[in-house]
C-alpha atoms as a PDB file:
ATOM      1  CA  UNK A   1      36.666 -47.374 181.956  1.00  0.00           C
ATOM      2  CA  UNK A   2      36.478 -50.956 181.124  1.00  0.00           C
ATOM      3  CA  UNK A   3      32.605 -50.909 181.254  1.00  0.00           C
ATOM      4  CA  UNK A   4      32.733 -48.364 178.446  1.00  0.00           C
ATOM      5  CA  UNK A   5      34.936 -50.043 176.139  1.00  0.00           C
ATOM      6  CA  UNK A   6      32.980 -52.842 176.778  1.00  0.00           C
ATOM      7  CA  UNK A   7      29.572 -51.559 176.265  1.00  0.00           C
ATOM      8  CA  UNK A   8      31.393 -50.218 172.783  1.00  0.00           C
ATOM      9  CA  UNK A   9      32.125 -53.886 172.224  1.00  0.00           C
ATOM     10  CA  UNK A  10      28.635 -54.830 172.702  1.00  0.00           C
ATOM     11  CA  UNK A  11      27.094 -52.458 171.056  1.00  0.00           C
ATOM     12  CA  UNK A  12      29.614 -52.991 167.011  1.00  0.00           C
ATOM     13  CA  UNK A  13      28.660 -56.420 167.628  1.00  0.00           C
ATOM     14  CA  UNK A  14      24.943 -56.201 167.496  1.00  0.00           C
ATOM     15  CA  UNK A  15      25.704 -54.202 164.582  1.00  0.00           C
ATOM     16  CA  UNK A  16      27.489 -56.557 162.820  1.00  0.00           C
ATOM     17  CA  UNK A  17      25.395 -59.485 164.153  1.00  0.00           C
ATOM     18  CA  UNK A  18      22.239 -57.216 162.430  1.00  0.00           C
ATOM     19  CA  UNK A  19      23.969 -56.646 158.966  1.00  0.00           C
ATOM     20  CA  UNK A  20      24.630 -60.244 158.816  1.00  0.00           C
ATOM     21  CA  UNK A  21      21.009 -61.074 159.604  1.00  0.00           C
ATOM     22  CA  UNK A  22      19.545 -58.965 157.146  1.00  0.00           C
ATOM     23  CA  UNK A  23      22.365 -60.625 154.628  1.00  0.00           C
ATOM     24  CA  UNK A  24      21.101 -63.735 155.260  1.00  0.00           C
ATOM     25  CA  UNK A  25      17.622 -63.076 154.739  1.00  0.00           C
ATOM     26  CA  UNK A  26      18.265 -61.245 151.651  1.00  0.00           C
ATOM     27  CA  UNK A  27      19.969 -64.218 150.369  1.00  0.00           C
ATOM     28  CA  UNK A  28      17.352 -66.784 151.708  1.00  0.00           C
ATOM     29  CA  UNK A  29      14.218 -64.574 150.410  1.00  0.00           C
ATOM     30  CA  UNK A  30      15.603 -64.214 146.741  1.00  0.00           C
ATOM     31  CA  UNK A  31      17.518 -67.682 146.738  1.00  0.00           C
ATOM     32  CA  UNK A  32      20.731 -65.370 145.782  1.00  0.00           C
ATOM     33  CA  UNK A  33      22.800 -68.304 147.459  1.00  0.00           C
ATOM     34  CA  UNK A  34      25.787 -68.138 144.771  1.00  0.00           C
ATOM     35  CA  UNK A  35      26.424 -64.511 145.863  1.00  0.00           C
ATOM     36  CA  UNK A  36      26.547 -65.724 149.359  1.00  0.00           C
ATOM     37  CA  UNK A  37      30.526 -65.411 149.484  1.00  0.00           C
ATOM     38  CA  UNK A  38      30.402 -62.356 148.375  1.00  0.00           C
ATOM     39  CA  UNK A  39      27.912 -60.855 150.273  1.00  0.00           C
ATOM     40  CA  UNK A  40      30.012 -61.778 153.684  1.00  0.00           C
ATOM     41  CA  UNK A  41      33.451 -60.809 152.164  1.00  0.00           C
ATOM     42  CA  UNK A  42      32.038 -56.925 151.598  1.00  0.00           C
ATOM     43  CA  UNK A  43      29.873 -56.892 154.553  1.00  0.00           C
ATOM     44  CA  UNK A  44      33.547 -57.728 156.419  1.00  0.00           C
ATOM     45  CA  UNK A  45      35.152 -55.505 154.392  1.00  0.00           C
ATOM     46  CA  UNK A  46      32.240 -52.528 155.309  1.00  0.00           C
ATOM     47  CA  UNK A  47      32.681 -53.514 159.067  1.00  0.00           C
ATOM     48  CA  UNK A  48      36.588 -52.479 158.832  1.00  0.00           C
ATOM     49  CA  UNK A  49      36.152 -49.646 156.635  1.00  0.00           C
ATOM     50  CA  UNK A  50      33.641 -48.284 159.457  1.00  0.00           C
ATOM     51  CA  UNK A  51      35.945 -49.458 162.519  1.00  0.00           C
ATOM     52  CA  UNK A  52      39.503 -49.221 161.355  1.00  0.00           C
ATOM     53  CA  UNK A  53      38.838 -46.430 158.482  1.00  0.00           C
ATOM     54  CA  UNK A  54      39.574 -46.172 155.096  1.00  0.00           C
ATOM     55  CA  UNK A  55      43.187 -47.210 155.415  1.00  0.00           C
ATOM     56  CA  UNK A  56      42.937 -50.733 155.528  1.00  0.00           C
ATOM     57  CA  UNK A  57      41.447 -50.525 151.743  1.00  0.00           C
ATOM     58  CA  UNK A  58      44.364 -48.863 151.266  1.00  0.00           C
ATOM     59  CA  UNK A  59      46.683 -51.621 151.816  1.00  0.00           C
ATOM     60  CA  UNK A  60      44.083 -54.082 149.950  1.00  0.00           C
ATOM     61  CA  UNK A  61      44.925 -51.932 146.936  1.00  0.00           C
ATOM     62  CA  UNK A  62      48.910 -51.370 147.484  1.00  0.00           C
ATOM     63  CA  UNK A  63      49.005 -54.663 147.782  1.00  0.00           C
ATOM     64  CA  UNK A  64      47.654 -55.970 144.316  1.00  0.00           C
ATOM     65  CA  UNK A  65      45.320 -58.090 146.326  1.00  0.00           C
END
């Protein structure tokens, strides 16, 4: 069971570690380096939207944040 859960593990984390590859490579390739912030609080944001699910944008907005 626990070589499951971690394989799981593993496996998010390369897909997080890719998305923030590609973000940096965007941002190096175009010189977008202002939008840098940005870029790393959505692709957070995307990676617990996809994990957790849509509910923790739902507290983001009840909260007024």
């Amino acid at each position: 069971m626990a070589v499951i859960v971690m394989n799981e593990f593993l496996f998010l984390f390369r897909k997080v570690k890719y998305i923030f590859c590609e973000m940096l490579v965007l941002i190096k390739q175009h010189r977008y380096y202002f939008f840098a912030p940005l870029f790393f609080l959505l692709a957070i944001i995307a990676f617990f939207v996809y994990y957790v699910g849509p509910s923790v944008v739902i507290a983001f907005i009840y909260a007024g944040v």
